[in-house]
Protein backbone atom coordinates (compact mmCIF):
# COMPACT_ATOMS: atom_id res chain seq x y z
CA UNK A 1 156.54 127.52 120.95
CA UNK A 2 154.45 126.25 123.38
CA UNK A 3 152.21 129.81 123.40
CA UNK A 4 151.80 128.88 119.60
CA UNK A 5 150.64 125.07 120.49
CA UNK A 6 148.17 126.44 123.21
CA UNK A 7 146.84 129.09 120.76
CA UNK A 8 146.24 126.71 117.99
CA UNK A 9 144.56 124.29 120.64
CA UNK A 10 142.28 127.05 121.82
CA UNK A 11 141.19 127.84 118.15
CA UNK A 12 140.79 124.08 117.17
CA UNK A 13 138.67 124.01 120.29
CA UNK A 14 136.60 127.35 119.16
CA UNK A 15 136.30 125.87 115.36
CA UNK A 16 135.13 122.55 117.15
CA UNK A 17 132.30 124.40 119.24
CA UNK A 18 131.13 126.14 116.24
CA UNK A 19 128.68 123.12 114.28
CA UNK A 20 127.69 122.67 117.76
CA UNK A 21 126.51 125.99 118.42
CA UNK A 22 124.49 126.08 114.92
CA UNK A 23 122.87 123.77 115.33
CA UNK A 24 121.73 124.59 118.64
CA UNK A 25 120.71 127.27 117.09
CA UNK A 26 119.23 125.68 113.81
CA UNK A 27 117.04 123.28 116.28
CA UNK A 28 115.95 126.09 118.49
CA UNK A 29 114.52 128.18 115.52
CA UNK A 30 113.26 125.39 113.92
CA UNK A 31 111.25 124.58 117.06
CA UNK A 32 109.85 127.65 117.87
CA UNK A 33 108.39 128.52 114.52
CA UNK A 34 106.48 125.28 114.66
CA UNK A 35 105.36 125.98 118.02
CA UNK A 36 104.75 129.89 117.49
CA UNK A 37 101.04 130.99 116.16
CA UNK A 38 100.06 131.46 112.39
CA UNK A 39 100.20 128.67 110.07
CA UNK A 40 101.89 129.24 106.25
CA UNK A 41 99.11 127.93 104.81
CA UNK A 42 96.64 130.50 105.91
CA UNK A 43 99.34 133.03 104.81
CA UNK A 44 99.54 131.39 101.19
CA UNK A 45 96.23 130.86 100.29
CA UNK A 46 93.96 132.79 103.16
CA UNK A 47 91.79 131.38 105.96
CA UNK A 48 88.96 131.18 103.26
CA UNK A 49 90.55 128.36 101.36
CA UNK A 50 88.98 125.49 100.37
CA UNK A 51 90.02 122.30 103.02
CA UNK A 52 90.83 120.25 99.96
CA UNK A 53 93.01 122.98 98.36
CA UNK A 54 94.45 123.76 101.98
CA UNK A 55 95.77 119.88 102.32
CA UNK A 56 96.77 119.73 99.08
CA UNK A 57 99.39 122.55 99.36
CA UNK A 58 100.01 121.36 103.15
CA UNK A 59 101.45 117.61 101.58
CA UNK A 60 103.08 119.55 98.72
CA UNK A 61 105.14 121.76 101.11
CA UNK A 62 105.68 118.53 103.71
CA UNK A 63 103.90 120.30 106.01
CA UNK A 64 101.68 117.07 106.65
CA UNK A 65 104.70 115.08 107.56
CA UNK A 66 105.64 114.31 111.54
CA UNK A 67 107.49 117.10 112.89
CA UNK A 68 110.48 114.39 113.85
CA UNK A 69 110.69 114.13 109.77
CA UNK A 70 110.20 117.37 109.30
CA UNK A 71 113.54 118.22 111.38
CA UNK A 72 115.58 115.33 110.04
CA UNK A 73 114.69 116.71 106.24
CA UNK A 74 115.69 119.91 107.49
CA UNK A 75 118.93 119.17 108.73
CA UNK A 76 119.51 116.93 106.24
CA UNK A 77 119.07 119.92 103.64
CA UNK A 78 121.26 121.84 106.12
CA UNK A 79 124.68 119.36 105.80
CA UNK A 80 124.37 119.47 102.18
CA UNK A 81 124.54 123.47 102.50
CA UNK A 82 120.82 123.19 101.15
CA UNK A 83 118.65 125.89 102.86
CA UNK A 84 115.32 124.88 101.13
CA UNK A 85 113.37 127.12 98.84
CA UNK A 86 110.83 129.35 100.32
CA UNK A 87 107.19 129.23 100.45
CA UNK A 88 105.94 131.90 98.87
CA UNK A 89 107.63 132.46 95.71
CA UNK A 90 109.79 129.09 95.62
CA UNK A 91 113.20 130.74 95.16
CA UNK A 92 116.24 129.16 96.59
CA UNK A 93 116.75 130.38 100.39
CA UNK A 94 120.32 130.86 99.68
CA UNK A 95 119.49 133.13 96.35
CA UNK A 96 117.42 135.32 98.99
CA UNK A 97 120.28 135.63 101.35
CA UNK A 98 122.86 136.23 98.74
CA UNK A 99 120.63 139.14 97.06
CA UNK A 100 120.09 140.91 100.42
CA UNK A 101 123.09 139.90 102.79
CA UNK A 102 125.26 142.75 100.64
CA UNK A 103 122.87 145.68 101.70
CA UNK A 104 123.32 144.50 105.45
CA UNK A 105 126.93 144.14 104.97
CA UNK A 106 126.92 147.29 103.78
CA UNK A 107 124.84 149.16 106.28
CA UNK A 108 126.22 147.27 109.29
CA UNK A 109 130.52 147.63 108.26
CA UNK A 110 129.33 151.92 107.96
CA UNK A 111 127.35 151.64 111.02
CA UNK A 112 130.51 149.52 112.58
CA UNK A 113 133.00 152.22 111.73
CA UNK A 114 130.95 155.20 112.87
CA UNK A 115 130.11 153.69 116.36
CA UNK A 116 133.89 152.81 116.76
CA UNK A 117 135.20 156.18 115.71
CA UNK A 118 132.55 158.38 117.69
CA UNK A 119 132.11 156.26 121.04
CA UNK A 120 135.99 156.34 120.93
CA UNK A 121 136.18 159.79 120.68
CA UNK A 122 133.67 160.09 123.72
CA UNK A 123 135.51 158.02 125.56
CA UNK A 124 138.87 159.47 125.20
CA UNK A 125 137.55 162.74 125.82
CA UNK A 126 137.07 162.80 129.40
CA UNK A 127 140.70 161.20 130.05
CA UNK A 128 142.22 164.64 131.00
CA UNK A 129 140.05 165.76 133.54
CA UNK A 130 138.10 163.06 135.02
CA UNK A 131 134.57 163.47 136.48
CA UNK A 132 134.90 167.07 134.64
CA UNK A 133 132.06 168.07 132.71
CA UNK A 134 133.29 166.07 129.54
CA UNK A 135 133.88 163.17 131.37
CA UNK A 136 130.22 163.38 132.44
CA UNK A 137 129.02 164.78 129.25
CA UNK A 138 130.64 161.89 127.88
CA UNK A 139 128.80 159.05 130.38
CA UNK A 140 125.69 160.60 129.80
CA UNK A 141 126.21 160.25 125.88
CA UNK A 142 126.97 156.44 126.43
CA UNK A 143 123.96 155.72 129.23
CA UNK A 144 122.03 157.69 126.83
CA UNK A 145 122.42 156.16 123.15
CA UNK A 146 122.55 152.78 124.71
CA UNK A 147 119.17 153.40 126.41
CA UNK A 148 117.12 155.00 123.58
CA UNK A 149 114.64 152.48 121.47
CA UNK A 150 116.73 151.47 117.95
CA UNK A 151 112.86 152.06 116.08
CA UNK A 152 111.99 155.25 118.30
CA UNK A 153 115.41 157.26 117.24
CA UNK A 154 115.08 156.02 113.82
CA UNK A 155 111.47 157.57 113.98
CA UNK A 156 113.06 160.68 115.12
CA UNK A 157 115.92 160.92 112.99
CA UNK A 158 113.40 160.31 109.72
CA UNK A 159 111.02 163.05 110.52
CA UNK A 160 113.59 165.51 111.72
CA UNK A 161 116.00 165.10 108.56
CA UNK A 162 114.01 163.60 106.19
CA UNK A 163 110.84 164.93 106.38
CA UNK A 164 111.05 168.34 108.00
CA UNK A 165 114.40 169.45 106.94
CA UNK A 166 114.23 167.40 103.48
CA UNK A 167 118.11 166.84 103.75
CA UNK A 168 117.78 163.26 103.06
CA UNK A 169 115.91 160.77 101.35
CA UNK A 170 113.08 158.87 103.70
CA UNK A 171 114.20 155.20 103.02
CA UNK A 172 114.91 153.13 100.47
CA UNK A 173 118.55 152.05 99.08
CA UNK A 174 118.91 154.21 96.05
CA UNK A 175 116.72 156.89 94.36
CA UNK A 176 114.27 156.20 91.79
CA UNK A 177 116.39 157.95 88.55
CA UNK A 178 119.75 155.57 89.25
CA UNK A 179 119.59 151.71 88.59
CA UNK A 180 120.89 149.57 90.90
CA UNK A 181 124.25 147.40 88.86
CA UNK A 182 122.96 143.98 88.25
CA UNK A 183 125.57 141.92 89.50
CA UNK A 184 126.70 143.43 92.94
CA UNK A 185 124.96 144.00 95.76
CA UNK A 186 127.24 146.02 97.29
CA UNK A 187 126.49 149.76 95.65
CA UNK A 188 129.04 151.62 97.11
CA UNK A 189 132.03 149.98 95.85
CA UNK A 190 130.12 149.54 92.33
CA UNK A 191 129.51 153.06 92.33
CA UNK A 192 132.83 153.87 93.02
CA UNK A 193 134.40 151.85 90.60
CA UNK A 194 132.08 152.94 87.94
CA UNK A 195 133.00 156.53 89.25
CA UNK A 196 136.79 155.94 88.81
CA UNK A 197 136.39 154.52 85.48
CA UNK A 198 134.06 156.30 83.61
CA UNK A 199 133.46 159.46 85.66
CA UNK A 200 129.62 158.76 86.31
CA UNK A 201 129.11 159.52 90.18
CA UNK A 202 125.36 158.81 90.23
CA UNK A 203 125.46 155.39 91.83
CA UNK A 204 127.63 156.38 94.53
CA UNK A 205 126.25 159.76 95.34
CA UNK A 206 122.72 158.10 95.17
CA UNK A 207 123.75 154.99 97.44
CA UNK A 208 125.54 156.99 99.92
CA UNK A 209 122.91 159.88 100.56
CA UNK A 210 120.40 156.94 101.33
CA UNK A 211 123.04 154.88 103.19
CA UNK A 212 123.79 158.29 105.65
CA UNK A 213 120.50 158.07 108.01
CA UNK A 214 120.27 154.12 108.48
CA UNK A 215 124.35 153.77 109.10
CA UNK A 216 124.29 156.98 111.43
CA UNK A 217 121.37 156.07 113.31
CA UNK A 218 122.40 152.54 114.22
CA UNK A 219 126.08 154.12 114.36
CA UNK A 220 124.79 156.58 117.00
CA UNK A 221 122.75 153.96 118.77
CA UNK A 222 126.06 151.20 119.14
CA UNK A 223 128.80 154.36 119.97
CA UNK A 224 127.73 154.55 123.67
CA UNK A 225 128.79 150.84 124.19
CA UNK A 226 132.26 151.73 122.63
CA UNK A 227 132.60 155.03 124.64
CA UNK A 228 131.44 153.33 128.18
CA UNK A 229 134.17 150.65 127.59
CA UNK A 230 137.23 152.60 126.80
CA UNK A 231 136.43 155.21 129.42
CA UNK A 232 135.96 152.40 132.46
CA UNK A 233 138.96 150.45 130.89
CA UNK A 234 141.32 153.80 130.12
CA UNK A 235 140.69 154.61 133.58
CA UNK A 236 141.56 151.20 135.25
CA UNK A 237 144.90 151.33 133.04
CA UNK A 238 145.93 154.72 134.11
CA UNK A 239 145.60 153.70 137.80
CA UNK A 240 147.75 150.59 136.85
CA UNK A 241 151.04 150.43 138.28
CA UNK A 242 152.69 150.13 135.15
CA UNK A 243 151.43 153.83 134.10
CA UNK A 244 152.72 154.59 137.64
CA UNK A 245 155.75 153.58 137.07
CA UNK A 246 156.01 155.33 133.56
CA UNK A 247 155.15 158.71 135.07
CA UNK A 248 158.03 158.30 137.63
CA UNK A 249 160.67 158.04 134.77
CA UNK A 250 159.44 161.24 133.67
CA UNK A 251 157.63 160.95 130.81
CA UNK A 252 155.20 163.41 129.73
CA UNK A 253 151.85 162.62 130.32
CA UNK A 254 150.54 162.15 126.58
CA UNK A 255 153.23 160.04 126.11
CA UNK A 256 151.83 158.12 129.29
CA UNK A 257 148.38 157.71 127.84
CA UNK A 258 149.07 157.19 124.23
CA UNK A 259 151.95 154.41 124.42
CA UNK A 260 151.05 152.98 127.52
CA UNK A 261 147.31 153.23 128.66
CA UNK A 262 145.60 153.46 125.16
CA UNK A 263 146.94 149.99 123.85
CA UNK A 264 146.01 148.45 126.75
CA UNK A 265 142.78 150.18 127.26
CA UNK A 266 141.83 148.99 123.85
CA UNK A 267 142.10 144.98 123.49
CA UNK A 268 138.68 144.59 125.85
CA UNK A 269 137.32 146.88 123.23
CA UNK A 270 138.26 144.49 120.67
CA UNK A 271 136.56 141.88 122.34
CA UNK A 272 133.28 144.09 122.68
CA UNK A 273 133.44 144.73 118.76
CA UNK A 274 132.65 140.85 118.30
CA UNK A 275 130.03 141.32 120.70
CA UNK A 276 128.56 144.39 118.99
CA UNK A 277 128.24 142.44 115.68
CA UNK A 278 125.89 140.25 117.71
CA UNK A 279 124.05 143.57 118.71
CA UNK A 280 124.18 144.68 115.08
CA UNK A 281 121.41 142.12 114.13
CA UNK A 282 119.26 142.94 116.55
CA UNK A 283 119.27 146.97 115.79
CA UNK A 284 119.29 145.98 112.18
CA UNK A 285 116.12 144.54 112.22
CA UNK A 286 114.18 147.39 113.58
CA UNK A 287 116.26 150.30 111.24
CA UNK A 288 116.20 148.23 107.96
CA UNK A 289 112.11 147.52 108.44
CA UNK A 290 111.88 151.88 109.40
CA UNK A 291 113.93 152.80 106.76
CA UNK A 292 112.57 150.05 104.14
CA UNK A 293 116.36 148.97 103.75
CA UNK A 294 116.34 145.78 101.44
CA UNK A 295 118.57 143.64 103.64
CA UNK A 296 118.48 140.20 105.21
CA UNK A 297 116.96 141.73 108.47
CA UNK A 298 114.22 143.53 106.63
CA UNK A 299 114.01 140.11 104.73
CA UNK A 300 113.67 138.14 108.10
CA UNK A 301 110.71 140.21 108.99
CA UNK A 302 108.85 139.85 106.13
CA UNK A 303 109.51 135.67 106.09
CA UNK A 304 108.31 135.90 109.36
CA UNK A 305 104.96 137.92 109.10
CA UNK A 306 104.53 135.37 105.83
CA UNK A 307 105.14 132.48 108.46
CA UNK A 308 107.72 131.49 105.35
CA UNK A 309 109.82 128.75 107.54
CA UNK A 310 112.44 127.55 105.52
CA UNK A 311 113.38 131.54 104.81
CA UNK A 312 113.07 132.33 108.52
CA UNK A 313 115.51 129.18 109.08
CA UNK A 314 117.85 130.04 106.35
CA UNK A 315 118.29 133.76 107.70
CA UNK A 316 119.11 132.85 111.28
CA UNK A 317 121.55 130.00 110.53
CA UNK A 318 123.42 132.14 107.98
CA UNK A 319 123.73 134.99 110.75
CA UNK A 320 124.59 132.97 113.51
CA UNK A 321 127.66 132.03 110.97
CA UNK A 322 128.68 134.93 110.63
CA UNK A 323 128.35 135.64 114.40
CA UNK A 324 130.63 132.83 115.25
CA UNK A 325 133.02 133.74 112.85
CA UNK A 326 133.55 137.51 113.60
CA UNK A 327 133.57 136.07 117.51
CA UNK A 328 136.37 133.18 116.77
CA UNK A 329 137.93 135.92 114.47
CA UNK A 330 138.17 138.50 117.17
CA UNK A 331 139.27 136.32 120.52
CA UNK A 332 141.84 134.94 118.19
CA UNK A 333 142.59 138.38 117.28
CA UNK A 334 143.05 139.48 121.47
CA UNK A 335 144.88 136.07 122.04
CA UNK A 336 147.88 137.03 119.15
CA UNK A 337 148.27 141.27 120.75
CA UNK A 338 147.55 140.43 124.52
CA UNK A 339 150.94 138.27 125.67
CA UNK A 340 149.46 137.78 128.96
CA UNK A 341 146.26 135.59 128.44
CA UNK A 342 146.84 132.18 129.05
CA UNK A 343 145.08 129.03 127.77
């Protein structure tokens, strides 16, 4: 009972940190945009404008107002769940986000699963003969995918299998012949259900041959930090003397690894899956704006080359959500399997 008390004081604790933490974050965007070069009106109307024109759109968008009243109508709009409207086309922030956050859902949860399954392949694979030549084929794999540029190997990957080979379609979220449903974002499971139900495969087929270079090339990219950490933290377990002590009753040694080693080995993984999600974002950004896939990251770069501030502002906050959520969701996740942390 009183593991159960400490746990839900350590999550009450997390769940308290979290408004802090956005709006750290909230402030810290809202800052630097202000403070970074380019100014929205030039991006609106051109550097040519008229000065009357220019100050008449600058009071319309309350970009005339004190930048201390600028913040508090910000976070005002921000604890009614209010992101603003954006400046160039005056849609609701939050109608962005919710028409492009399904496509990055989408591509990242693929990308997710890939990494997971191939860096822990890797990483089991050098477990029976360590420093062997898959062991080292296998650290070379992790230094190597974690050290290659997210927008050079996307380069690569496009011209070799989408332009020279002609396997796979350049970019884009769905060929030009299929429409996309109107009212989910989220094609796969559309096209699947419309496959199921009616027999009509186009949607999915479509979705998933354009879905196959983003998701394996940020897939590819994330794996080494999956194989690196169950390979350092297999090894540490099977020099524990817990292992030890399971060899000397005479069990066999897969039986060693799998029921004793493995489970351990893999709760620090856990914990770098929350972290990855963090990483996600970042290798998002440059493999959704290479491969012109319409999600919140590709969205992000285009508010931000449109010096579009309230979408820029909307975007972040929204991700670092999710962020904290997956992390809160995943150290809660360790606490509950791993008996022996303490809080």
């Amino acid at each position: 009972m009183s593991r159960a008390r400490s746990l839900l004081r350590y999550l009450l604790a997390r769940l308290a940190l979290a408004p802090v933490m956005l709006w750290l974050i909230a402030s810290l965007v809202f800052l630097l945009l202000r403070v970074a070069p380019g100014d929205p009106i030039d991006a609106l109307l051109g550097s040519r404008a008229p000065a009357a024109a220019r100050a008449a759109l600058r009071s319309q968008l309350g970009l005339d107002q004190p930048l201390w009243q600028q913040y508090g109508h910000f976070l005002g709009q921000l604890l009614r769940g209010d992101l603003g409207e954006s400046l160039t086309n005056q849609e609701p922030v939050s109608a962005t986000i919710a028409g492009s956050l399904p496509a990055s859902l989408e591509l990242g949860v693929m990308a997710l699963l890939l990494a997971a399954l191939v860096g822990l392949a890797v990483g089991f694979s050098g477990v029976a003969r360590p420093e062997g030549k898959l062991d080292l084929a296998g650290r070379l794999y992790g230094i190597g995918t974690y050290a290659l540029p997210p927008f050079w190997a996307a380069m690569m990957v496009q011209l070799l299998f989408a332009v020279w080979l002609g396997w796979l379609p350049v970019g884009g979220r769905l060929p030009p012949t299929v429409l996309p449903p109107e009212h989910s974002g989220f094609y796969l499971l559309t096209g699947l259900q419309q496959g199921l139900a009616s027999g009509h495969w186009e949607l999915l087929a479509g979705a998933a041959r354009h879905l196959v270079l983003p998701a394996g090339t940020l897939g590819l990219l994330l794996s080494g930090v999956f194989a690196n950490a169950l390979r350092l933290n297999l090894r540490r377990a099977l020099d524990s003397d817990y292992v030890e002590a399971a060899r000397s009753r005479g069990l066999s040694e897969r039986r060693v690894v799998l029921r004793h080693a493995l489970p351990n080995a893999l709760l620090p993984v856990l914990t770098i899956t929350g972290i990855t999600v963090a990483s996600l974002i970042g290798g998002a950004l440059l493999i959704e704006v290479t491969y012109s896939w319409p999600g919140v990251a590709f969205r992000l770069q285009e508010a931000i080359s449109q010096r579009d501030y309230p979408v820029v502002q909307g975007i972040v906050v929204v991700v670092a959500a999710l962020v904290v959520a997956v992390s809160v969701a995943v150290d809660l996740l360790v606490a509950l399997l791993d008996p022996r942390l303490s809080f």
